[in-house]
C-alpha atoms as a PDB file:
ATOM      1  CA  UNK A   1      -3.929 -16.405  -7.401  1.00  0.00           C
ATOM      2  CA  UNK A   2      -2.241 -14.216  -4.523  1.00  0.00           C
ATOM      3  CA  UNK A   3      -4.772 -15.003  -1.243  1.00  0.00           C
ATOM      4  CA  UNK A   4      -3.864 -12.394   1.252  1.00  0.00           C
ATOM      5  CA  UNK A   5      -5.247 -14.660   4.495  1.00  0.00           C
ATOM      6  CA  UNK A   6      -2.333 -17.302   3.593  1.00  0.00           C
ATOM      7  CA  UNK A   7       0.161 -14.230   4.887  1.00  0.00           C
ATOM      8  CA  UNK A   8       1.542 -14.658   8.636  1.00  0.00           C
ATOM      9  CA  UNK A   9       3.771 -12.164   8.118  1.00  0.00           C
ATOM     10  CA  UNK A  10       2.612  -8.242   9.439  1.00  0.00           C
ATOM     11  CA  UNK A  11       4.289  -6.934   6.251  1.00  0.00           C
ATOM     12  CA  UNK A  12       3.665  -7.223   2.506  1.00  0.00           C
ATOM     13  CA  UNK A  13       7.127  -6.907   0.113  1.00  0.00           C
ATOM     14  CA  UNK A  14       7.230  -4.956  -2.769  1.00  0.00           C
ATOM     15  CA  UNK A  15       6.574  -8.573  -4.711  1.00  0.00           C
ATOM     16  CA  UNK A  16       3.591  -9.191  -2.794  1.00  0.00           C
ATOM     17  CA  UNK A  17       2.050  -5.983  -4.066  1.00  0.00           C
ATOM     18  CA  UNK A  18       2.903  -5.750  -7.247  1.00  0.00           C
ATOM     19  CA  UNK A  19       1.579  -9.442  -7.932  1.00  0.00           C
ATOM     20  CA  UNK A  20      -2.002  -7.894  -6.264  1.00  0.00           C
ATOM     21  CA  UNK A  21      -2.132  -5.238  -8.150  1.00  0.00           C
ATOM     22  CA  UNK A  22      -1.443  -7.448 -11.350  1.00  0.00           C
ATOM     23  CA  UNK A  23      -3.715 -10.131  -9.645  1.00  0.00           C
ATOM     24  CA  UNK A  24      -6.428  -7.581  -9.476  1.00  0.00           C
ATOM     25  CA  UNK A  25      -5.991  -6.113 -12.949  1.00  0.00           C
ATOM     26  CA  UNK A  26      -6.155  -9.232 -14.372  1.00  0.00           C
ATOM     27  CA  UNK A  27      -9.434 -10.094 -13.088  1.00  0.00           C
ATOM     28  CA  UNK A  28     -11.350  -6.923 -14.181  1.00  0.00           C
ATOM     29  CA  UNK A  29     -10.150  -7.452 -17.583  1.00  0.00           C
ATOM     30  CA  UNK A  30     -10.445 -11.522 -18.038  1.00  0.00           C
ATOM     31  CA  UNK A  31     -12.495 -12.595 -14.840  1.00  0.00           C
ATOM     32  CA  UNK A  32     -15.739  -9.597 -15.141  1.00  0.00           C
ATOM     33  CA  UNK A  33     -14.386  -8.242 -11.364  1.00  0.00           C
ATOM     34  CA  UNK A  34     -15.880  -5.664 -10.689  1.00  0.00           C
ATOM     35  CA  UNK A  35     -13.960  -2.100 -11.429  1.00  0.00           C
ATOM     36  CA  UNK A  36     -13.012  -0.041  -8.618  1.00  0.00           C
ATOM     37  CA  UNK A  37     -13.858   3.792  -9.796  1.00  0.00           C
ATOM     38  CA  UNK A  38     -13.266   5.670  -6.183  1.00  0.00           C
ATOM     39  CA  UNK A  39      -9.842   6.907  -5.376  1.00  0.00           C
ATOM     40  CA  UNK A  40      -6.944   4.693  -3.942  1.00  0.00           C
ATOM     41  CA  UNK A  41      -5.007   7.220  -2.444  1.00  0.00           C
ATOM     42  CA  UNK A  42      -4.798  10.673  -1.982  1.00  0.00           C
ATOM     43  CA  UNK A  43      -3.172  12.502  -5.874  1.00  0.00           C
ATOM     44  CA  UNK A  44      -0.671  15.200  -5.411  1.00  0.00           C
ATOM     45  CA  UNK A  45      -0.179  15.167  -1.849  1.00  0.00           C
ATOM     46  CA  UNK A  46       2.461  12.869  -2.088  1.00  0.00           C
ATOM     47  CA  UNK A  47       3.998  10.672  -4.358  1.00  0.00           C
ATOM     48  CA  UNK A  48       6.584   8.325  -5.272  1.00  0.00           C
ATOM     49  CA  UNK A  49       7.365   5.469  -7.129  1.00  0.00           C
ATOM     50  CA  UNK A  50       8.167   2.783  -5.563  1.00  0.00           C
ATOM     51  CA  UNK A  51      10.926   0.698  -7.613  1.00  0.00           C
ATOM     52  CA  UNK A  52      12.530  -1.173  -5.595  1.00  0.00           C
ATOM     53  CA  UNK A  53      12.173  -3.330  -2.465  1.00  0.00           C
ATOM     54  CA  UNK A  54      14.589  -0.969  -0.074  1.00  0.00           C
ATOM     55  CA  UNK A  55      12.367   1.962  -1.191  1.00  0.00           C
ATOM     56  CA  UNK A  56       8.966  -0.562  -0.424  1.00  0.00           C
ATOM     57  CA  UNK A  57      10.617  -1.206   3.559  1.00  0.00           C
ATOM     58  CA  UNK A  58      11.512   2.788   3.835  1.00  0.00           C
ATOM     59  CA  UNK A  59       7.718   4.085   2.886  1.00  0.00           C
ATOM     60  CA  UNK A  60       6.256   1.486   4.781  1.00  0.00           C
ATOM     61  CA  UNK A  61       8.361   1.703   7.838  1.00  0.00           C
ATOM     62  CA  UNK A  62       7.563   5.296   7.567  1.00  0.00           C
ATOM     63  CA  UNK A  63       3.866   4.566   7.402  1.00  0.00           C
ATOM     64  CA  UNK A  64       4.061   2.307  10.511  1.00  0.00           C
ATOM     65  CA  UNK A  65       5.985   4.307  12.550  1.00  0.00           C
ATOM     66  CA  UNK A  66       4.797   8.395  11.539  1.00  0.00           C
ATOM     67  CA  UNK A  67       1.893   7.757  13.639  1.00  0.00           C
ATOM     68  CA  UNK A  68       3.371   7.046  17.092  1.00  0.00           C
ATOM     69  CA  UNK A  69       5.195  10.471  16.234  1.00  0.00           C
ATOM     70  CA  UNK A  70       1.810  12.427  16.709  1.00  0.00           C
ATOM     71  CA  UNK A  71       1.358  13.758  20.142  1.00  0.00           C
ATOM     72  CA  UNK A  72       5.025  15.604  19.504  1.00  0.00           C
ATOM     73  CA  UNK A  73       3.929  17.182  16.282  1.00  0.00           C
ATOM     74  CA  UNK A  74       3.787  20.861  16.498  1.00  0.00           C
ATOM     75  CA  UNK A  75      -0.176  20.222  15.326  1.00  0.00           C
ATOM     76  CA  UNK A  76      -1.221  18.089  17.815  1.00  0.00           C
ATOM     77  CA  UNK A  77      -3.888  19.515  20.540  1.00  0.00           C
ATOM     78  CA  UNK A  78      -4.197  16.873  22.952  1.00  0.00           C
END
């Protein structure tokens, strides 16, 4: 089993993600977890899949980063 407190490192790969998504599809079906019925992520806004680790390290930079970028976006009212 994948235990995400064993992690020092501020990152998860693509590896790392797929195994917990596997992890936790394995233990609805075989262990009686219980099902998660809300919504994961936002449909339609944006997506992409994510095949390969250099795609993983571009979203997630992205993700990391695209906040610091706020106060200069043409929406921000400080």
């Amino acid at each position: 089993m994948f235990n995400i407190s064993d992690r020092s490192e501020k990152y998860f790969t693509f590896d790392d993600v797929y195994t917990i998504t596997n992890e936790y599809i394995r233990g609805v079906k075989t262990l009686g977890w219980q099902r998660f019925y809300k919504k994961l992520w936002q449909r339609d806004y944006w997506e992409h899949i994510i095949r390969n680790e250099r795609s993983y390290q571009n979203i997630s930079n992205y993700i990391i980063n695209n906040p610091a970028k706020w106060k200069n976006d043409k929406f921000y009212k400080g």
